[in-house]
C-alpha atoms as a PDB file:
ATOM      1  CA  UNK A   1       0.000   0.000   0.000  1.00  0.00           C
ATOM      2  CA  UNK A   2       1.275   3.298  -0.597  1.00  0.00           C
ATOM      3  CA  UNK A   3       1.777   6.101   1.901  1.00  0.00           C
ATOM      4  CA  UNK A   4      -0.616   8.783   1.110  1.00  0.00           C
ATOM      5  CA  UNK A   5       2.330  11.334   1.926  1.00  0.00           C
ATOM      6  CA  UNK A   6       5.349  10.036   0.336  1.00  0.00           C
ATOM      7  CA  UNK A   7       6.828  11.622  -2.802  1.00  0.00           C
ATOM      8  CA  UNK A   8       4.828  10.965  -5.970  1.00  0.00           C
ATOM      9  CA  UNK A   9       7.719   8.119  -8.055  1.00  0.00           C
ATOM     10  CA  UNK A  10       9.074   9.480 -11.278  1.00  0.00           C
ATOM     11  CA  UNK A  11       7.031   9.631 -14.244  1.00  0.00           C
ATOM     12  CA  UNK A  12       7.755   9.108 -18.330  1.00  0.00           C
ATOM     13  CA  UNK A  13       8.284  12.655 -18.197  1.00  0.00           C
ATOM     14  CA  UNK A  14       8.431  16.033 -16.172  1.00  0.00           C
ATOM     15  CA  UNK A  15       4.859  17.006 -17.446  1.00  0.00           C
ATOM     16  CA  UNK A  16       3.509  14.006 -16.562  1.00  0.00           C
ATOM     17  CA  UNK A  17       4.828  14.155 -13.011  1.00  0.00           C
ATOM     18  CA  UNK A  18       3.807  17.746 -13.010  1.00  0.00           C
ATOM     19  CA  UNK A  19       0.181  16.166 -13.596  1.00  0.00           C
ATOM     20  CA  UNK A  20       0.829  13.324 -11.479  1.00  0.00           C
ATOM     21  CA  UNK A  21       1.112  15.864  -8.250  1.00  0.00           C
ATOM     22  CA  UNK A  22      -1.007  18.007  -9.097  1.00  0.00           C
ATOM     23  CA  UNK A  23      -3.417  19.023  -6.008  1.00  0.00           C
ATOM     24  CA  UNK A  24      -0.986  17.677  -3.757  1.00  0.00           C
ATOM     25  CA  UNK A  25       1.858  20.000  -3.349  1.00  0.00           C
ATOM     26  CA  UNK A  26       2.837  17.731  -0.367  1.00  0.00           C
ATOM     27  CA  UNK A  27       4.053  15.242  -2.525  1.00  0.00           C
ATOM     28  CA  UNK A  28       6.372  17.142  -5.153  1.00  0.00           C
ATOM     29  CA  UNK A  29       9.941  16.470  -5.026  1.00  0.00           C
ATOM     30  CA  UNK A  30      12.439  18.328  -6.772  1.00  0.00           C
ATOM     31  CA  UNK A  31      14.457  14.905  -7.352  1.00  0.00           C
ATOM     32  CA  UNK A  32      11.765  13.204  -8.803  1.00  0.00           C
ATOM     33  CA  UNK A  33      10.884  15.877 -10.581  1.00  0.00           C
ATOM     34  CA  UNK A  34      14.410  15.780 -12.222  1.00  0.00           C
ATOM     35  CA  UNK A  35      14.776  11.816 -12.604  1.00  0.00           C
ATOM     36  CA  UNK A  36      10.960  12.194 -14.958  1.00  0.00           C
ATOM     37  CA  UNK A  37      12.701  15.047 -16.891  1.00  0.00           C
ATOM     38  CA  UNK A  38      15.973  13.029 -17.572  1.00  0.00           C
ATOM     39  CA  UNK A  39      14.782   9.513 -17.602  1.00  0.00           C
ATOM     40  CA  UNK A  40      14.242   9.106 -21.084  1.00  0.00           C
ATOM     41  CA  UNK A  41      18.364   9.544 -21.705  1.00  0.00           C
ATOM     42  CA  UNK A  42      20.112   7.024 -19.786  1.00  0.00           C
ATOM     43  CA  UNK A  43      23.371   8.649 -20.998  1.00  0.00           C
ATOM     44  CA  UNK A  44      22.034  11.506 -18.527  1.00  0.00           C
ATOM     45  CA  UNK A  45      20.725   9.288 -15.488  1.00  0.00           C
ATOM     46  CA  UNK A  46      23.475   7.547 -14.865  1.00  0.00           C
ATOM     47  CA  UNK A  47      25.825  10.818 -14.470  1.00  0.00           C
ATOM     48  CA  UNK A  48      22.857  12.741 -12.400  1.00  0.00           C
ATOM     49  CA  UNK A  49      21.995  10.137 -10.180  1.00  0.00           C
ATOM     50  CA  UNK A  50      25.767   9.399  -9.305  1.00  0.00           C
ATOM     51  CA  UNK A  51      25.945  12.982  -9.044  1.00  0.00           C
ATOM     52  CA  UNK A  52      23.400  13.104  -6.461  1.00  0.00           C
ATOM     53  CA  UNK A  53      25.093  10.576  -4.086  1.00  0.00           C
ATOM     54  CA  UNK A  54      26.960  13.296  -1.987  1.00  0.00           C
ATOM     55  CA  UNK A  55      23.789  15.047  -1.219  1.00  0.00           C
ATOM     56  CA  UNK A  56      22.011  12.924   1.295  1.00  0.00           C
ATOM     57  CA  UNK A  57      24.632  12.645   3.712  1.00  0.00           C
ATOM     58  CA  UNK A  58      23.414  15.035   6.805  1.00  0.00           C
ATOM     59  CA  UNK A  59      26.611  16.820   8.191  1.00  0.00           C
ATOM     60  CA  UNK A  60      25.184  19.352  10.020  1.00  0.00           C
ATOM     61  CA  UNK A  61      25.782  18.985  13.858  1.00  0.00           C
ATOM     62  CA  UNK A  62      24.663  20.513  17.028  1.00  0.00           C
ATOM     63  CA  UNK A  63      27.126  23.013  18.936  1.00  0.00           C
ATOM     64  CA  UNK A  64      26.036  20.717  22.606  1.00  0.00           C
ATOM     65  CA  UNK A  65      26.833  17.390  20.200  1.00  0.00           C
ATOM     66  CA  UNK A  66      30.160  18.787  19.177  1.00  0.00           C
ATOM     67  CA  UNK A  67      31.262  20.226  22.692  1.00  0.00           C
ATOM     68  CA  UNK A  68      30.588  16.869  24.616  1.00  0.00           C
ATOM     69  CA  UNK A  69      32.020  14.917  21.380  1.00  0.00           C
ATOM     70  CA  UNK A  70      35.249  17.415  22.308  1.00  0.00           C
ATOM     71  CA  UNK A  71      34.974  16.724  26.240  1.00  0.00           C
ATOM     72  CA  UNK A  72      34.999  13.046  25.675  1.00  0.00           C
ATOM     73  CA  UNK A  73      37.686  13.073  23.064  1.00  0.00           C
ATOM     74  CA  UNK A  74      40.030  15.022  25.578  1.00  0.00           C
ATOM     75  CA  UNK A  75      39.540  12.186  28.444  1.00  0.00           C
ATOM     76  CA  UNK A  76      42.647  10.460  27.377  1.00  0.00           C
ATOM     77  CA  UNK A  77      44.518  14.028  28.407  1.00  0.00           C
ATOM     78  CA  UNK A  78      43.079  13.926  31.471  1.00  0.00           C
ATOM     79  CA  UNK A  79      43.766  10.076  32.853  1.00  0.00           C
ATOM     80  CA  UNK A  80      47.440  10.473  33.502  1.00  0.00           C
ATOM     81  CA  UNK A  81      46.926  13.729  35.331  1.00  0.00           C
ATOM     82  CA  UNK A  82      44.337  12.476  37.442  1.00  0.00           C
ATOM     83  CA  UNK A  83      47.130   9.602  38.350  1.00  0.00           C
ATOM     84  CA  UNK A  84      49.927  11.470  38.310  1.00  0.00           C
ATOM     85  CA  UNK A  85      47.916  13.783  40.904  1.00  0.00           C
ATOM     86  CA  UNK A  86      46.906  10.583  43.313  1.00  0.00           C
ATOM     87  CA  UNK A  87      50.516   9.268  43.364  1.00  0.00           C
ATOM     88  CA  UNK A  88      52.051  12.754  44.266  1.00  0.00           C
ATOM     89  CA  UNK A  89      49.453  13.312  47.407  1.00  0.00           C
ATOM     90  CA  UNK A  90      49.176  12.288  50.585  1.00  0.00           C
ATOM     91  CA  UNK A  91      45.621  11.353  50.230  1.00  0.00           C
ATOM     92  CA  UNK A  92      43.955   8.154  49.436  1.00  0.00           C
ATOM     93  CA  UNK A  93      44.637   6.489  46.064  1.00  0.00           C
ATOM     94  CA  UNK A  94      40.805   5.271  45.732  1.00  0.00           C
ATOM     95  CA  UNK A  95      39.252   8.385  44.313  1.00  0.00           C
ATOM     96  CA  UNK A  96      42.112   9.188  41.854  1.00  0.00           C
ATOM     97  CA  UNK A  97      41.893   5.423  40.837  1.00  0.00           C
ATOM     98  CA  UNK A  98      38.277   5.355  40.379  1.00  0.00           C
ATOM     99  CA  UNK A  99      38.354   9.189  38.688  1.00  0.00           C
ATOM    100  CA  UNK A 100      40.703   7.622  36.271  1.00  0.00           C
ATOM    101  CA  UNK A 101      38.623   3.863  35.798  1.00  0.00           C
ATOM    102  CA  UNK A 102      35.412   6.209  35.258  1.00  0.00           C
ATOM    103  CA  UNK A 103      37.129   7.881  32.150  1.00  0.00           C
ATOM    104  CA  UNK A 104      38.753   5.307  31.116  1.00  0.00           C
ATOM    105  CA  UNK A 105      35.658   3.532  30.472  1.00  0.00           C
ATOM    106  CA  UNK A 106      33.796   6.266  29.182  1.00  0.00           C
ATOM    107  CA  UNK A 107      35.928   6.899  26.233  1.00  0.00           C
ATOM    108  CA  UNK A 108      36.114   3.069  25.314  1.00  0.00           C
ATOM    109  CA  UNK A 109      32.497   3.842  25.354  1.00  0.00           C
ATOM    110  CA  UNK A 110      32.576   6.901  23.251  1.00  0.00           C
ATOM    111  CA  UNK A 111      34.886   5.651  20.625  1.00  0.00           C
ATOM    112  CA  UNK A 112      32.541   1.960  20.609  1.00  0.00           C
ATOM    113  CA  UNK A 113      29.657   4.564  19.964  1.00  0.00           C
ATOM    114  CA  UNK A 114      31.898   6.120  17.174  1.00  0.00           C
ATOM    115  CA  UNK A 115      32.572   3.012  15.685  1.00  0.00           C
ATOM    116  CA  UNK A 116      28.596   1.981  15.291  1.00  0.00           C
ATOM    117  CA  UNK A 117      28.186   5.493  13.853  1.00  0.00           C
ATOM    118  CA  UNK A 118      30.809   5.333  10.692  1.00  0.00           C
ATOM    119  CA  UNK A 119      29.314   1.646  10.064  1.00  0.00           C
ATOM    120  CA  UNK A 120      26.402   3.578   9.637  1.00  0.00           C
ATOM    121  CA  UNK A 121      28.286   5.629   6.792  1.00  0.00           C
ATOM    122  CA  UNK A 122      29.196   8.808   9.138  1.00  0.00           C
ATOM    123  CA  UNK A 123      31.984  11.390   7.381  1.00  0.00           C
ATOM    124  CA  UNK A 124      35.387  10.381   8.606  1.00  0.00           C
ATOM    125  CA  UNK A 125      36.889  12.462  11.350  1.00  0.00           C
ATOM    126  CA  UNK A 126      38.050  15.632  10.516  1.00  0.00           C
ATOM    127  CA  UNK A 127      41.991  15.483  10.681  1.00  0.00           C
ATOM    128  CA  UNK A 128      42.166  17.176  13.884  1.00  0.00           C
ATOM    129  CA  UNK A 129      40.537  14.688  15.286  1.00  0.00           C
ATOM    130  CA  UNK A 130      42.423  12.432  13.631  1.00  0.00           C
ATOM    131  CA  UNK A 131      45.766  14.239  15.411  1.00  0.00           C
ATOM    132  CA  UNK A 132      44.199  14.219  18.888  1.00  0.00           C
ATOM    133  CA  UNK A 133      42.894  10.674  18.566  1.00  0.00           C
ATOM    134  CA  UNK A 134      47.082   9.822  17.337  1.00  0.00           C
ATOM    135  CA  UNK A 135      48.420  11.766  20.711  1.00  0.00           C
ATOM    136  CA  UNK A 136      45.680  10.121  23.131  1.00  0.00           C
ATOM    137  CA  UNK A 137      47.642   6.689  22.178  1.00  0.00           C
ATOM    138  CA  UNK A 138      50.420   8.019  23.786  1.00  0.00           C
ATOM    139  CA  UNK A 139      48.716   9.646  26.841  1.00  0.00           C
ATOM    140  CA  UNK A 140      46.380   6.263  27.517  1.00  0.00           C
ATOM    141  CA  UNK A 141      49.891   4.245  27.221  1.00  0.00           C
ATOM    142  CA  UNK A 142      51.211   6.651  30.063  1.00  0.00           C
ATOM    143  CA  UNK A 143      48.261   6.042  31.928  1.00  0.00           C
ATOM    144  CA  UNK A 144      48.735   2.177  31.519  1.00  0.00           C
ATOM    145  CA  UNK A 145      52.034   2.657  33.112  1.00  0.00           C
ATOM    146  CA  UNK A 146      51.310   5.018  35.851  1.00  0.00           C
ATOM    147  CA  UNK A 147      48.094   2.678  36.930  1.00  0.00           C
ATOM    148  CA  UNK A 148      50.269   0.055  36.752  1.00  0.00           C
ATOM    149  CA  UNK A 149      53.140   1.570  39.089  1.00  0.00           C
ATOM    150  CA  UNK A 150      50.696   2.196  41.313  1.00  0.00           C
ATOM    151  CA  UNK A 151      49.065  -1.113  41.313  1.00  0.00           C
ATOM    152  CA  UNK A 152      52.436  -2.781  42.256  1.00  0.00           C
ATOM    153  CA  UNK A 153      54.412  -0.734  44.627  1.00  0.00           C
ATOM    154  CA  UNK A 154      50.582   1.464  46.215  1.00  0.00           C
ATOM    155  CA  UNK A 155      48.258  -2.072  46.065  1.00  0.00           C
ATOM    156  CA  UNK A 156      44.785  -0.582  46.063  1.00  0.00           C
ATOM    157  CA  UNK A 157      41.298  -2.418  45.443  1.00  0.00           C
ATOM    158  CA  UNK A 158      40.973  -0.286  42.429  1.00  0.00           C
ATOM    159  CA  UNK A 159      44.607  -0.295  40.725  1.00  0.00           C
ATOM    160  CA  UNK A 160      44.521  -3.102  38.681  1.00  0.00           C
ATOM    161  CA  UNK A 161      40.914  -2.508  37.162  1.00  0.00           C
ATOM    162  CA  UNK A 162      42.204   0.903  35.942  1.00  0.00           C
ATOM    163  CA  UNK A 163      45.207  -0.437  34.716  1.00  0.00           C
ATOM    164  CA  UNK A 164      42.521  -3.469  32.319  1.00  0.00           C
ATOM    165  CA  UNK A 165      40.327   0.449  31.761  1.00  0.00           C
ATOM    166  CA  UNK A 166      43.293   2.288  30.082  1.00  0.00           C
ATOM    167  CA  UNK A 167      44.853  -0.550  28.462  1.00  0.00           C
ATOM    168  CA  UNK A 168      40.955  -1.101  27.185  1.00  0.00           C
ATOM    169  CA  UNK A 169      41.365   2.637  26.186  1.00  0.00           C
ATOM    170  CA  UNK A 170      45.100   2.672  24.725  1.00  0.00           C
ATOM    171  CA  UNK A 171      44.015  -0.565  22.113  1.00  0.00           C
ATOM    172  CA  UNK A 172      40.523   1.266  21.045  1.00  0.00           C
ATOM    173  CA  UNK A 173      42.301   4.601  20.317  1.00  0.00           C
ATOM    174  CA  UNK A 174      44.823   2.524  18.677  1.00  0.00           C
ATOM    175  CA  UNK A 175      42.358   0.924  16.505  1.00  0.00           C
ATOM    176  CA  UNK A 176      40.211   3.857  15.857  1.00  0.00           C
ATOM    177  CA  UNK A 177      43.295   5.951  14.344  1.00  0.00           C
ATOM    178  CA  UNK A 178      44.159   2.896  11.755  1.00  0.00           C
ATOM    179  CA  UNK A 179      40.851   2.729  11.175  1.00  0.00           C
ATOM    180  CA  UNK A 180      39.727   6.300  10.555  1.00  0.00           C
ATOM    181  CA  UNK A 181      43.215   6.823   8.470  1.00  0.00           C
ATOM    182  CA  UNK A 182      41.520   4.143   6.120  1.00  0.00           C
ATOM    183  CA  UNK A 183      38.243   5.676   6.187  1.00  0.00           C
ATOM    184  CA  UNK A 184      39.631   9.033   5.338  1.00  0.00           C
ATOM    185  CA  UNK A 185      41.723   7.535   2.331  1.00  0.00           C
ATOM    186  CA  UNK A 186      38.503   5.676   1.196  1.00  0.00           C
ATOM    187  CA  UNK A 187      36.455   8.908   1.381  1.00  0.00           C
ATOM    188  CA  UNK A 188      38.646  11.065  -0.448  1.00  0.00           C
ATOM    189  CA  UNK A 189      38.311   8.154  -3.537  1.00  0.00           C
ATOM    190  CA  UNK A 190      34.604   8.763  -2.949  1.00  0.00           C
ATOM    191  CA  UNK A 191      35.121  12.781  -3.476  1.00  0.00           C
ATOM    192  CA  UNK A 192      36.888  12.450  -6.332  1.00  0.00           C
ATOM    193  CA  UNK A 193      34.547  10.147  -7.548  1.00  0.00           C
ATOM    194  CA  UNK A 194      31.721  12.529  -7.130  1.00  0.00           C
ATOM    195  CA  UNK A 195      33.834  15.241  -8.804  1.00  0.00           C
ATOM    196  CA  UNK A 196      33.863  12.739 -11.550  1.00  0.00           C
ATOM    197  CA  UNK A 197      30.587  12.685 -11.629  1.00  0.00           C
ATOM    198  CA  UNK A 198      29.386  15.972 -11.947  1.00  0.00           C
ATOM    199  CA  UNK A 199      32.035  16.465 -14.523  1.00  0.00           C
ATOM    200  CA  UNK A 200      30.502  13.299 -16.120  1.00  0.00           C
ATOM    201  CA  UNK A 201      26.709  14.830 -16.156  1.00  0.00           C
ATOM    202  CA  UNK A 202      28.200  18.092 -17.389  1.00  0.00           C
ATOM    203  CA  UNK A 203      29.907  16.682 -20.655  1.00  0.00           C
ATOM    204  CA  UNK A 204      26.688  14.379 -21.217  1.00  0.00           C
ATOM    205  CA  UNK A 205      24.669  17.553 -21.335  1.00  0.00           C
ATOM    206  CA  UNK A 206      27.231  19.383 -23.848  1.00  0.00           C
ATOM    207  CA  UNK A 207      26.569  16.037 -25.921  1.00  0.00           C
ATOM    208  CA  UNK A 208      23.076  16.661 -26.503  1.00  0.00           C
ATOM    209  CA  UNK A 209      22.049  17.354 -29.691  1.00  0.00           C
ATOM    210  CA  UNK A 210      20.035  20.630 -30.010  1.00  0.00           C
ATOM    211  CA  UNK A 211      17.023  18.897 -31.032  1.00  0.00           C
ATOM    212  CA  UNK A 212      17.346  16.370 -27.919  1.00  0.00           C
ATOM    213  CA  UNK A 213      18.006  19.303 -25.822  1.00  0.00           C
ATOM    214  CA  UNK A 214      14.893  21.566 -26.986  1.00  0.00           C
ATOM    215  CA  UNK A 215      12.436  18.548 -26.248  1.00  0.00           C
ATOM    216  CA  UNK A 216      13.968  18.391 -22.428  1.00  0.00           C
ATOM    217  CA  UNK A 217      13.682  21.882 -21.889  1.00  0.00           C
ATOM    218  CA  UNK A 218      10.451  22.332 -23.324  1.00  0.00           C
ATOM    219  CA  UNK A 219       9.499  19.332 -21.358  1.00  0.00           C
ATOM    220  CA  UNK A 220      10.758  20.894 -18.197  1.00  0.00           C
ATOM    221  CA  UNK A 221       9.457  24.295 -19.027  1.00  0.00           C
ATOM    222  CA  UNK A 222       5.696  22.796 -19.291  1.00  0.00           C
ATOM    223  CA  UNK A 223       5.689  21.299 -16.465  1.00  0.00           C
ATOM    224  CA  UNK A 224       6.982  23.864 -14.374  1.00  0.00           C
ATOM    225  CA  UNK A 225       4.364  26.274 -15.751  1.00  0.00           C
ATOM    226  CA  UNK A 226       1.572  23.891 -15.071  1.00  0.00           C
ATOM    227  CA  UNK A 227       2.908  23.342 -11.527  1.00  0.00           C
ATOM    228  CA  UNK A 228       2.686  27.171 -11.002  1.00  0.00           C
ATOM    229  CA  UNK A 229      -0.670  26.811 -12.410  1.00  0.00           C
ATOM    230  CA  UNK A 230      -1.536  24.322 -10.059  1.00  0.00           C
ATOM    231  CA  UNK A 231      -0.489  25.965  -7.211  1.00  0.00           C
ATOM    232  CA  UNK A 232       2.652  23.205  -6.048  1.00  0.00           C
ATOM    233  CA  UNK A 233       5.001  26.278  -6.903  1.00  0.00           C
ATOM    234  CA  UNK A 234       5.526  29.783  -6.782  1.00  0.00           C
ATOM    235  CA  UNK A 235       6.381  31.613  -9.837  1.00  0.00           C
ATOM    236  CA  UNK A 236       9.799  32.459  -8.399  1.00  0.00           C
ATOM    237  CA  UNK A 237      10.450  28.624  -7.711  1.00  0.00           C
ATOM    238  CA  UNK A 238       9.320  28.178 -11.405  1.00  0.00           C
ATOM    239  CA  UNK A 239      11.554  31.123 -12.503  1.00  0.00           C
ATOM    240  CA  UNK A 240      15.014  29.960 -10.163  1.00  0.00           C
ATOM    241  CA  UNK A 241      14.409  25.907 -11.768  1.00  0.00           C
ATOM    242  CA  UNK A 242      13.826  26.940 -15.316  1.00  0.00           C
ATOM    243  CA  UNK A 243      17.365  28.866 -14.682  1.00  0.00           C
ATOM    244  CA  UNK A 244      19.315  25.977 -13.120  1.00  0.00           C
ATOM    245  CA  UNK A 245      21.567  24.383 -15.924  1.00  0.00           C
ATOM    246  CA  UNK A 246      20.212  20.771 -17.025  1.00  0.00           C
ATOM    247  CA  UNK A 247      20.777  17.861 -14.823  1.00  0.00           C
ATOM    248  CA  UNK A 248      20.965  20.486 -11.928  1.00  0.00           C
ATOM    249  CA  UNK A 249      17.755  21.492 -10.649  1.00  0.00           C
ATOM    250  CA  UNK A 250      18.077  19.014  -7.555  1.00  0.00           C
ATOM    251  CA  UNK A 251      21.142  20.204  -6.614  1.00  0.00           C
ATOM    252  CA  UNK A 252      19.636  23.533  -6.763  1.00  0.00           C
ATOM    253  CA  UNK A 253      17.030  22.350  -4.678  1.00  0.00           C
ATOM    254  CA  UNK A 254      19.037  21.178  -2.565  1.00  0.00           C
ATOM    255  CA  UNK A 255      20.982  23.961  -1.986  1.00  0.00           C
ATOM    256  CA  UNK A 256      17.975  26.444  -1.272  1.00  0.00           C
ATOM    257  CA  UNK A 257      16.399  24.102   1.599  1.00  0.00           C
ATOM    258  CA  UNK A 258      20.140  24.236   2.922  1.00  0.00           C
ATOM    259  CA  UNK A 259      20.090  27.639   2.778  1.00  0.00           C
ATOM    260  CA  UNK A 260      16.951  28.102   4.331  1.00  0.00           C
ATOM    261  CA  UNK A 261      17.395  25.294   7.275  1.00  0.00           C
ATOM    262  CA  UNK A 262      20.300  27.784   7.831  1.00  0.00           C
ATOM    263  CA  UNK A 263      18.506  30.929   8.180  1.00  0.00           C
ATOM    264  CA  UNK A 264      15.690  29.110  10.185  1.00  0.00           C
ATOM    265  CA  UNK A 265      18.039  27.813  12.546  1.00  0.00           C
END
């Protein structure tokens, strides 16, 4: 059964998707609206859609996301301090111990969370990231060896289970960096490969022959007027469409609700 509020599919054409939505704005999509226009020239679908790829990856992220992302990236700094702080007091080793255990555990945590999130096809970290991640190594191995001192010449209840939470912590940050390093190398293939393809879609459309050409932009010029007609879009939408090159209109689109999310937020 279909949902009575999803997009209306591509049609033949852009006029007949024009007609196909017409009384129910809610259902117009701008990529649909492209794929009807171009689907009669494969040599044209194939670039566009490929084209399109990069587009529906969200990377927009809240300012309270990014500053507890930062705050739990930074906990490997903090471990060895928080050790090197116990061992030089007078006071108790337990609270140090389980301060350090606590963040120990909550970065393995963190970067575990980070792990499920680029399966999911998150960006790769951003090479700063990258650079902290590579120095946390060497702080969480520091913090391996402090716990460890302490667990052997200062016995406490809590030594050895923060020396299991930081070597946890050195061997995820370890694997995280190798990791992300491939990630990174395998995303900027997938850049250039969208580059490609956008250069791709361009040449296809200088291909056209004039005649081929005039019958899509008629075809798209109809049905834009007749969804202004209709009342799915304003004349200016109409006007800003008609003036995107061909095979570009979604990204257009695109690019206006980005622009708008922007002001709105």
């Amino acid at each position: 059964m279909t949902d009575p509020s999803a997009p209306v599919a591509a049609e033949p054409t852009a006029t007949a998707y024009a007609r196909a939505v017409a009384g129910d704005p809610g259902r117009f999509d701008w990529a649909e609206f492209e794929r009807s226009l171009l689907s009669r020239r494969a040599d044209l679908l194939g670039p566009w859609e490929a084209a399109l790829r990069d587009l529906h990856a969200p990377r927009r992220v809240s300012a309270w996301r990014g500053a507890a992302v930062f705050v739990l990236s930074i906990l490997p700094l903090v471990v060895p301090g928080l050790l090197v702080i116990g061992i030089r007091t007078d006071q108790p080793l337990a609270g140090w111990l389980a301060a350090a255990f606590a963040c120990s555990l909550a970065h393995v945590a963190f970067r575990l969370v980070q792990f499920r999130v680029a399966r999911r096809g998150a960006a790769p970290d951003a090479p700063q990231g990258l650079v902290l991640a590579g120095v946390s190594v060497a702080f969480a191995v520091l913090a391996v060896v402090l716990a460890a001192l302490i667990a052997v010449q200062r016995p406490q209840p809590l030594a050895w289970p923060a020396v299991a939470a930081a070597v946890a912590m050195a061997v995820v940050l370890v694997v995280w960096v190798v990791a992300e390093r491939r990630r990174g190398r395998a995303a900027g293939t997938a850049d250039a490969a969208s580059a490609d393809a956008v250069g791709a879609l361009r040449a296809a459309v200088d291909r056209l022959a004039p005649n081929d050409r005039a019958v899509i932009e008629r075809d798209r010029d109809d049905a834009l007027e007749l969804l202004v007609r209709d009342g799915v879009l304003s004349d200016d939408a109409r006007r800003d469409a008609a003036d995107a090159p061909l095979g570009g209109i979604a990204r257009w689109a695109w690019a206006r609700e980005r622009r708008a999310s922007g002001a709105g937020g």
